[in-house]
C-alpha atoms as a PDB file:
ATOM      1  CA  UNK A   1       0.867 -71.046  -3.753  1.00  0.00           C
ATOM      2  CA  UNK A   2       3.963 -70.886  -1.755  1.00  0.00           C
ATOM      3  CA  UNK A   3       6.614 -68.701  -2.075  1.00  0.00           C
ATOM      4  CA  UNK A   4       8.013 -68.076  -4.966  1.00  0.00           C
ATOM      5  CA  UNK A   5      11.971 -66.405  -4.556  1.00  0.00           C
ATOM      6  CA  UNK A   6      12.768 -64.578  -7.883  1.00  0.00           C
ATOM      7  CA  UNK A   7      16.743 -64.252  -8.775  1.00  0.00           C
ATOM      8  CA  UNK A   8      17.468 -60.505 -10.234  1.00  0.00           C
ATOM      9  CA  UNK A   9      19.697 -60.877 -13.505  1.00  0.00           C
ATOM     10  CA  UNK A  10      22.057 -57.969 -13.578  1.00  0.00           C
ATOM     11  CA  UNK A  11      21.857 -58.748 -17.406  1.00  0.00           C
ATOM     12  CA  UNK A  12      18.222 -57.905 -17.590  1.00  0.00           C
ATOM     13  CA  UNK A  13      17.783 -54.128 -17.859  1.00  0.00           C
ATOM     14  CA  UNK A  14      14.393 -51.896 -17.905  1.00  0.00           C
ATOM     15  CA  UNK A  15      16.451 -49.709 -19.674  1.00  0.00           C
ATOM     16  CA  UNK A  16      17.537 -51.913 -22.579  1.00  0.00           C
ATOM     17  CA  UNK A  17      19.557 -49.740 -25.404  1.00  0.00           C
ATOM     18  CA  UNK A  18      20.500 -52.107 -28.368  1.00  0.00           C
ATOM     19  CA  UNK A  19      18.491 -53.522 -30.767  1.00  0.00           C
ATOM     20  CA  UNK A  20      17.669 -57.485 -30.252  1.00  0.00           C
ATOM     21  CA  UNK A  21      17.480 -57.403 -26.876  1.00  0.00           C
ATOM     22  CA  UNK A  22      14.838 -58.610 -24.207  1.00  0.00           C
ATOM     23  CA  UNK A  23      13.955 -57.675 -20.884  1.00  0.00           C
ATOM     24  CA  UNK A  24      12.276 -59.816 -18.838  1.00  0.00           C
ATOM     25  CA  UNK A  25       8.700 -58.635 -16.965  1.00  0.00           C
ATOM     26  CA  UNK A  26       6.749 -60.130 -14.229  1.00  0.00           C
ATOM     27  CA  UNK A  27       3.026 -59.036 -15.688  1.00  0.00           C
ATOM     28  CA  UNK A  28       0.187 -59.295 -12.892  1.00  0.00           C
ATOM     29  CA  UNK A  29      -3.522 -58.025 -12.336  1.00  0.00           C
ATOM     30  CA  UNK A  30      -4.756 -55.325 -11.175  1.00  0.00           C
ATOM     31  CA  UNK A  31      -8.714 -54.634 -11.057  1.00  0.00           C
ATOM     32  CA  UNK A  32      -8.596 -56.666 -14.161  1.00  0.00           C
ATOM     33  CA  UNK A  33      -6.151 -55.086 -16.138  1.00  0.00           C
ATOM     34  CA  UNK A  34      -2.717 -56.612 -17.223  1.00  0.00           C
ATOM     35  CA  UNK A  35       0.293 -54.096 -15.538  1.00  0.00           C
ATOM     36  CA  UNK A  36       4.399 -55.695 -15.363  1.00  0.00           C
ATOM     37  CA  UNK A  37       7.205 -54.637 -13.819  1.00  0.00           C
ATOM     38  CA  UNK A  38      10.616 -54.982 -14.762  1.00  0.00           C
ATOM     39  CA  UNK A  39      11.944 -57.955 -12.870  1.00  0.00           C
ATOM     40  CA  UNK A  40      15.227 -56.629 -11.923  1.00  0.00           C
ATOM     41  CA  UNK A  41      12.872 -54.890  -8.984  1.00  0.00           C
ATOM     42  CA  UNK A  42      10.997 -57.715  -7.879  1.00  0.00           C
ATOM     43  CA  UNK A  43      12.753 -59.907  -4.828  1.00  0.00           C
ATOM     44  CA  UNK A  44       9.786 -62.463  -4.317  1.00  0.00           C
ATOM     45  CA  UNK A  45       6.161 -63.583  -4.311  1.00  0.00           C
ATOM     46  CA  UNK A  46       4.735 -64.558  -1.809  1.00  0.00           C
ATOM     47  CA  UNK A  47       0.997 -65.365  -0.363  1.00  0.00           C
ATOM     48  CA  UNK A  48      -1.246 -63.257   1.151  1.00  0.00           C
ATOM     49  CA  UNK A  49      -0.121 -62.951   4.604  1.00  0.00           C
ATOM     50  CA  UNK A  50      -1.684 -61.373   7.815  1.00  0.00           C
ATOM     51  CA  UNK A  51      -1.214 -57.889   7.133  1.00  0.00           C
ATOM     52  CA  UNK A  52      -1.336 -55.568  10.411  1.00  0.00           C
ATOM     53  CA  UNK A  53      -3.210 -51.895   9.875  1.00  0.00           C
ATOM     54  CA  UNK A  54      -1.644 -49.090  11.056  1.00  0.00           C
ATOM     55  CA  UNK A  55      -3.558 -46.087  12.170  1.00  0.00           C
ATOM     56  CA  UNK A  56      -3.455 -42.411  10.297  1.00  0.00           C
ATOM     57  CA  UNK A  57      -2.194 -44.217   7.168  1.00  0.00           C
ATOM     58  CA  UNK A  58      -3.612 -43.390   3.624  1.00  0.00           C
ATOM     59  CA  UNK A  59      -5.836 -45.764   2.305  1.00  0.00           C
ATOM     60  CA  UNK A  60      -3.558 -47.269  -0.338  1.00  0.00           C
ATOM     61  CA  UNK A  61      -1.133 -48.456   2.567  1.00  0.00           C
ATOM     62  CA  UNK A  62      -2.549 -51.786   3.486  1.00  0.00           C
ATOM     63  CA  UNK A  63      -0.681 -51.648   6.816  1.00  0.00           C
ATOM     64  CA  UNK A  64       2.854 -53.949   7.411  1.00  0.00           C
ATOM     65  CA  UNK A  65       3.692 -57.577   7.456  1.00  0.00           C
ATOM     66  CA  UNK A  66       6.242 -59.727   9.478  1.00  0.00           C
ATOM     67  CA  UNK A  67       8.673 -60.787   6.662  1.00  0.00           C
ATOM     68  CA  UNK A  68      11.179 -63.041   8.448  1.00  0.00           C
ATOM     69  CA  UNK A  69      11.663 -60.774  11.392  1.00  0.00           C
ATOM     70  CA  UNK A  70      11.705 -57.727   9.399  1.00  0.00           C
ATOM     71  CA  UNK A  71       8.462 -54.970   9.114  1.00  0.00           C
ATOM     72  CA  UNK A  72       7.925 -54.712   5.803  1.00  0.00           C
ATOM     73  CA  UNK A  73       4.773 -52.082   4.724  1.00  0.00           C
ATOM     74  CA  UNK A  74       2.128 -53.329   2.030  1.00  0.00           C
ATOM     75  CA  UNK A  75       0.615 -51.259  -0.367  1.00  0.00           C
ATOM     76  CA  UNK A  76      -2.869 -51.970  -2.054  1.00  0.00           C
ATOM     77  CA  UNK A  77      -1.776 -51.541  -5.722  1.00  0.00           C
ATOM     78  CA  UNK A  78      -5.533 -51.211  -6.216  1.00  0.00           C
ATOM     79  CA  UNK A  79      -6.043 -48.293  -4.262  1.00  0.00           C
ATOM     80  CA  UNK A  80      -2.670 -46.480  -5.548  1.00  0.00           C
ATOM     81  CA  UNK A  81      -3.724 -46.641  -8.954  1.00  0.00           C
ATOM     82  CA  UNK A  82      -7.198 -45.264  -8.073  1.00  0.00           C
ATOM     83  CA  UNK A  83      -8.958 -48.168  -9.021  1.00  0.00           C
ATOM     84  CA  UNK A  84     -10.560 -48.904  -4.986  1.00  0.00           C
ATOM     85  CA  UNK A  85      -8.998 -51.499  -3.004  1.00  0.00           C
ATOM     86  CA  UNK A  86      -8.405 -55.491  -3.548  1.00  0.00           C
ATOM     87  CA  UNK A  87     -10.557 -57.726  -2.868  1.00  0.00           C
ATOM     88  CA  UNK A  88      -8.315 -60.762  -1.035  1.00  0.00           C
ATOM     89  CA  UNK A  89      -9.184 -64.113  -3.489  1.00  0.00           C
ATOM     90  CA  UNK A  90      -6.957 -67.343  -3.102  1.00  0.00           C
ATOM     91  CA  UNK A  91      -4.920 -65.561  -6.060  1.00  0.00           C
ATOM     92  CA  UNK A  92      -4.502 -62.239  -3.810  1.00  0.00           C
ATOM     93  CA  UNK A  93      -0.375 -62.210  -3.656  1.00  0.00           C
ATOM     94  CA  UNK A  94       1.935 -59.770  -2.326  1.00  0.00           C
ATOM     95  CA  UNK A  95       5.013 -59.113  -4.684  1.00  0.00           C
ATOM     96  CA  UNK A  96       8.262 -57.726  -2.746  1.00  0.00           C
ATOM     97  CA  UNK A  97      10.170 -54.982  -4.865  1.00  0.00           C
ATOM     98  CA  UNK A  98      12.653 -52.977  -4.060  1.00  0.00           C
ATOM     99  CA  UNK A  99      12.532 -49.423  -4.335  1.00  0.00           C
ATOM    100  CA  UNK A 100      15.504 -47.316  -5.113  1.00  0.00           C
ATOM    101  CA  UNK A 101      15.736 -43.400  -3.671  1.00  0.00           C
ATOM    102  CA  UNK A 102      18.861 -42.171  -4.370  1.00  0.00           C
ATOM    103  CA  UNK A 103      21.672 -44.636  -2.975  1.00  0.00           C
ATOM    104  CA  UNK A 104      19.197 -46.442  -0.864  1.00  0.00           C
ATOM    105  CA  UNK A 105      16.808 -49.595  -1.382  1.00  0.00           C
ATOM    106  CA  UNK A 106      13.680 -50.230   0.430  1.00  0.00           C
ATOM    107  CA  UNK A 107      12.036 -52.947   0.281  1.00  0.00           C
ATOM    108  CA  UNK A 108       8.113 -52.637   0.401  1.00  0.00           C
ATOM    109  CA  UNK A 109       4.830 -55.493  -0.452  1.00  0.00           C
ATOM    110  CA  UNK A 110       2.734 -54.745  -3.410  1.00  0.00           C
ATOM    111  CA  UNK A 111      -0.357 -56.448  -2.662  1.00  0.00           C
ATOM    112  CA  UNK A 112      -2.531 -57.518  -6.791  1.00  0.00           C
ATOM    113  CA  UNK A 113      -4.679 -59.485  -7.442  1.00  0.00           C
ATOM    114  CA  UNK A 114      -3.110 -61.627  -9.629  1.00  0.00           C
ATOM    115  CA  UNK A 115       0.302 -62.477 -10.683  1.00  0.00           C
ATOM    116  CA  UNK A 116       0.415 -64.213 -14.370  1.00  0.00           C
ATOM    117  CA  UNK A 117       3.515 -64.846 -15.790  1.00  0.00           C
ATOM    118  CA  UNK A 118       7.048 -63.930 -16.477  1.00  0.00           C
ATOM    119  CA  UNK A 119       6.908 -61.685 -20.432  1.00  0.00           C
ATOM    120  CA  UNK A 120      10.309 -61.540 -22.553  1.00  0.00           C
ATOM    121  CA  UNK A 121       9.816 -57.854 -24.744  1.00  0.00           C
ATOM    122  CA  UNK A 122      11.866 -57.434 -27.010  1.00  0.00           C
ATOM    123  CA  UNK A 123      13.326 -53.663 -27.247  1.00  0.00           C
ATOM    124  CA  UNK A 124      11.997 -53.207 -30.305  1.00  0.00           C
ATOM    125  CA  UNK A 125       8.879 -53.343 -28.865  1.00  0.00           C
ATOM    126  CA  UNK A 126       8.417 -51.224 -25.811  1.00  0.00           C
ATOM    127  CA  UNK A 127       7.364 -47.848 -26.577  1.00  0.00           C
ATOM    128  CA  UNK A 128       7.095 -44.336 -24.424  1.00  0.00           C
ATOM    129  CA  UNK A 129       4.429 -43.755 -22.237  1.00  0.00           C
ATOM    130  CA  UNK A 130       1.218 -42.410 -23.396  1.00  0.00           C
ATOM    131  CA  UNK A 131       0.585 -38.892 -23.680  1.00  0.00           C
ATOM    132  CA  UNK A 132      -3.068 -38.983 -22.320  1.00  0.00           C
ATOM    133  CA  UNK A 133      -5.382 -42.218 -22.703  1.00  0.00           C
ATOM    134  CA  UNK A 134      -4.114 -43.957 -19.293  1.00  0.00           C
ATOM    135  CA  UNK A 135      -6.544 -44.116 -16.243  1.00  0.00           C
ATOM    136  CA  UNK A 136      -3.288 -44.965 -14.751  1.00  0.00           C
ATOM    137  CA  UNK A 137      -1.046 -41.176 -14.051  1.00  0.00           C
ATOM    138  CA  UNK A 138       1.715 -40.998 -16.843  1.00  0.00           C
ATOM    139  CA  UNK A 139       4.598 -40.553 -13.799  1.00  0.00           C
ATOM    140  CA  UNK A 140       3.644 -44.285 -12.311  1.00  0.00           C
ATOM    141  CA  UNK A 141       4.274 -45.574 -16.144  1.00  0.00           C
ATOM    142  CA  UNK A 142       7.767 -46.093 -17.472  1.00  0.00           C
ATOM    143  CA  UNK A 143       6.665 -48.078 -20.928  1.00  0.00           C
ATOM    144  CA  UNK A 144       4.084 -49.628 -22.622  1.00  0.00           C
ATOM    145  CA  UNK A 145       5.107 -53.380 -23.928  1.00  0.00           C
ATOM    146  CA  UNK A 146       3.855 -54.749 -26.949  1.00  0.00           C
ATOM    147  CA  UNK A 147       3.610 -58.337 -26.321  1.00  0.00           C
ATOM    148  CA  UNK A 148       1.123 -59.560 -29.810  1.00  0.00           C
ATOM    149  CA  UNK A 149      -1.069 -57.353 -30.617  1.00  0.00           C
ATOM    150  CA  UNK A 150      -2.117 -56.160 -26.962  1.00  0.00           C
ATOM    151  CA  UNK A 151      -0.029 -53.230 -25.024  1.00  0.00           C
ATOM    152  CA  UNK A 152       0.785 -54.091 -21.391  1.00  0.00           C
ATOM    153  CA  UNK A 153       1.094 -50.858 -19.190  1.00  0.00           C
ATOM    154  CA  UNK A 154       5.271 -51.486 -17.602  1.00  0.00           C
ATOM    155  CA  UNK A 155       4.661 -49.592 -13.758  1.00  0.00           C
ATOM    156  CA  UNK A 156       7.975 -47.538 -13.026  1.00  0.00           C
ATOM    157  CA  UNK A 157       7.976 -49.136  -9.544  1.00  0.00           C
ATOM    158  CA  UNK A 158      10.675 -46.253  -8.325  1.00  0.00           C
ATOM    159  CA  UNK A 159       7.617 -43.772  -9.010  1.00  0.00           C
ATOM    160  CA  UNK A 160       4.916 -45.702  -7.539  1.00  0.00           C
ATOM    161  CA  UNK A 161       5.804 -43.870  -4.018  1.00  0.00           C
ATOM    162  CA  UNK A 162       7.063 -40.550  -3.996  1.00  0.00           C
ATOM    163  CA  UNK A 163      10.560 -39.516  -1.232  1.00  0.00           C
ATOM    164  CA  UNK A 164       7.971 -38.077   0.673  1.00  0.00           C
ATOM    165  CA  UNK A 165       5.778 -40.817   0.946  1.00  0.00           C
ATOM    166  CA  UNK A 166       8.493 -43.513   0.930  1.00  0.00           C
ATOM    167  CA  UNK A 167      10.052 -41.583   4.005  1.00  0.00           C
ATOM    168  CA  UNK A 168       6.824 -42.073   5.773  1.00  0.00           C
ATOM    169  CA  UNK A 169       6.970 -45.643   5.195  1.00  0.00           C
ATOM    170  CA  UNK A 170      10.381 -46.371   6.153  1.00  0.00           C
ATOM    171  CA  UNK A 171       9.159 -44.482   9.487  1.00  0.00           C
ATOM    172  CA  UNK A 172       6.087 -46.648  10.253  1.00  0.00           C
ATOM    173  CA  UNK A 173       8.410 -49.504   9.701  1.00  0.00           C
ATOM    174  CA  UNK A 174      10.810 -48.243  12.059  1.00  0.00           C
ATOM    175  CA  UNK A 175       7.857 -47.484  14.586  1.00  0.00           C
ATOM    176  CA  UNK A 176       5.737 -50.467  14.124  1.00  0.00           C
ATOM    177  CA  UNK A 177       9.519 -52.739  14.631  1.00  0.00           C
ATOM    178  CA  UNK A 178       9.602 -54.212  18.368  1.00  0.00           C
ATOM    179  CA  UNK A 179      13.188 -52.885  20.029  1.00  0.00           C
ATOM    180  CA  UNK A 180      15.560 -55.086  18.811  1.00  0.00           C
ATOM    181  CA  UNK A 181      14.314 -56.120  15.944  1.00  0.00           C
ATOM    182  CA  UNK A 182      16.190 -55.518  12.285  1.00  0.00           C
ATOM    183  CA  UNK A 183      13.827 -53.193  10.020  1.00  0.00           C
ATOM    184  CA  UNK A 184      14.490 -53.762   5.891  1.00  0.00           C
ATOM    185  CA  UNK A 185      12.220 -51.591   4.299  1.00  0.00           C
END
């Protein structure tokens, strides 16, 4: 597969506000369902690497990964959205997003199982969350996208982690980091 190095549009916005216009969504696979993400938060693809476990960790953190010199932690999308953890298939990828909390940016792995394709949605056609209905919890959702006549669930990838949690990760990057070494989550 490669990597695959995704430029962020500053046009594109998850937040689009007049009529006729499209946002752009990198749509993946999760324990066989179809989830996206706006691609404004998504700074590459790449393959599965060697991912190193870290001790005392919950189970949805897959551990951390050498990304160019940096520590970078990997969660198991899987296991975060309660659906067990992934199963590592040639198609296993790990998609790099950055997380915003506050003023800062972190960036942190999303390990699927599957990424697809790249979805244009038109405004018109991305709707609230769901009320009740999701297996997935209505805070990890920002939108549902109609794309035909299917809805694709649109993750709000700032709520996947919460501070708390995202604090814990930016420590075991720190910690897991030999001295010396630049840490970019």
């Amino acid at each position: 597969m490669g990597e695959l190095v995704l430029s962020n549009r500053s046009t594109a916005s998850s937040h689009a506000e007049s009529d006729g216009e499209v946002t752009q969504y990198l749509t993946f696979s999760v324990a066989e369902e179809r989830l996206a993400m706006s691609i404004d938060a998504v700074k590459e693809i790449i393959e599965t690497p060697v991912v190193t476990r870290v001790p005392m960790t919950p189970d949805y953190i897959r551990g951390v990964i050498n990304l160019r010199g940096n520590v970078v932690p990997v969660i198991d999308l899987g296991a975060r959205l309660g659906r067990g953890p992934i199963t590592l298939t040639k198609r296993s990828c790990v998609v790099l997003v950055e997380v915003r909390v506050g003023q800062d940016g972190h960036v942190l792995g999303m390990l699927v199982d599957e990424v697809r394709n790249i979805l244009e949605i038109p405004f018109e056609d991305i709707k609230p969350p769901p009320e009740f209905g999701s297996e997935i919890r209505t805070d990890f959702i920002e939108a549902m996208g109609r794309v035909d006549d299917v809805f694709v669930i649109i993750l709000s990838v700032d709520h996947v982690l919460s501070m708390q949690e995202l604090a814990a990760l930016r420590k075991l990057s720190q910690e897991a980091a030999p001295s010396g070494t630049d840490v970019e989550p």
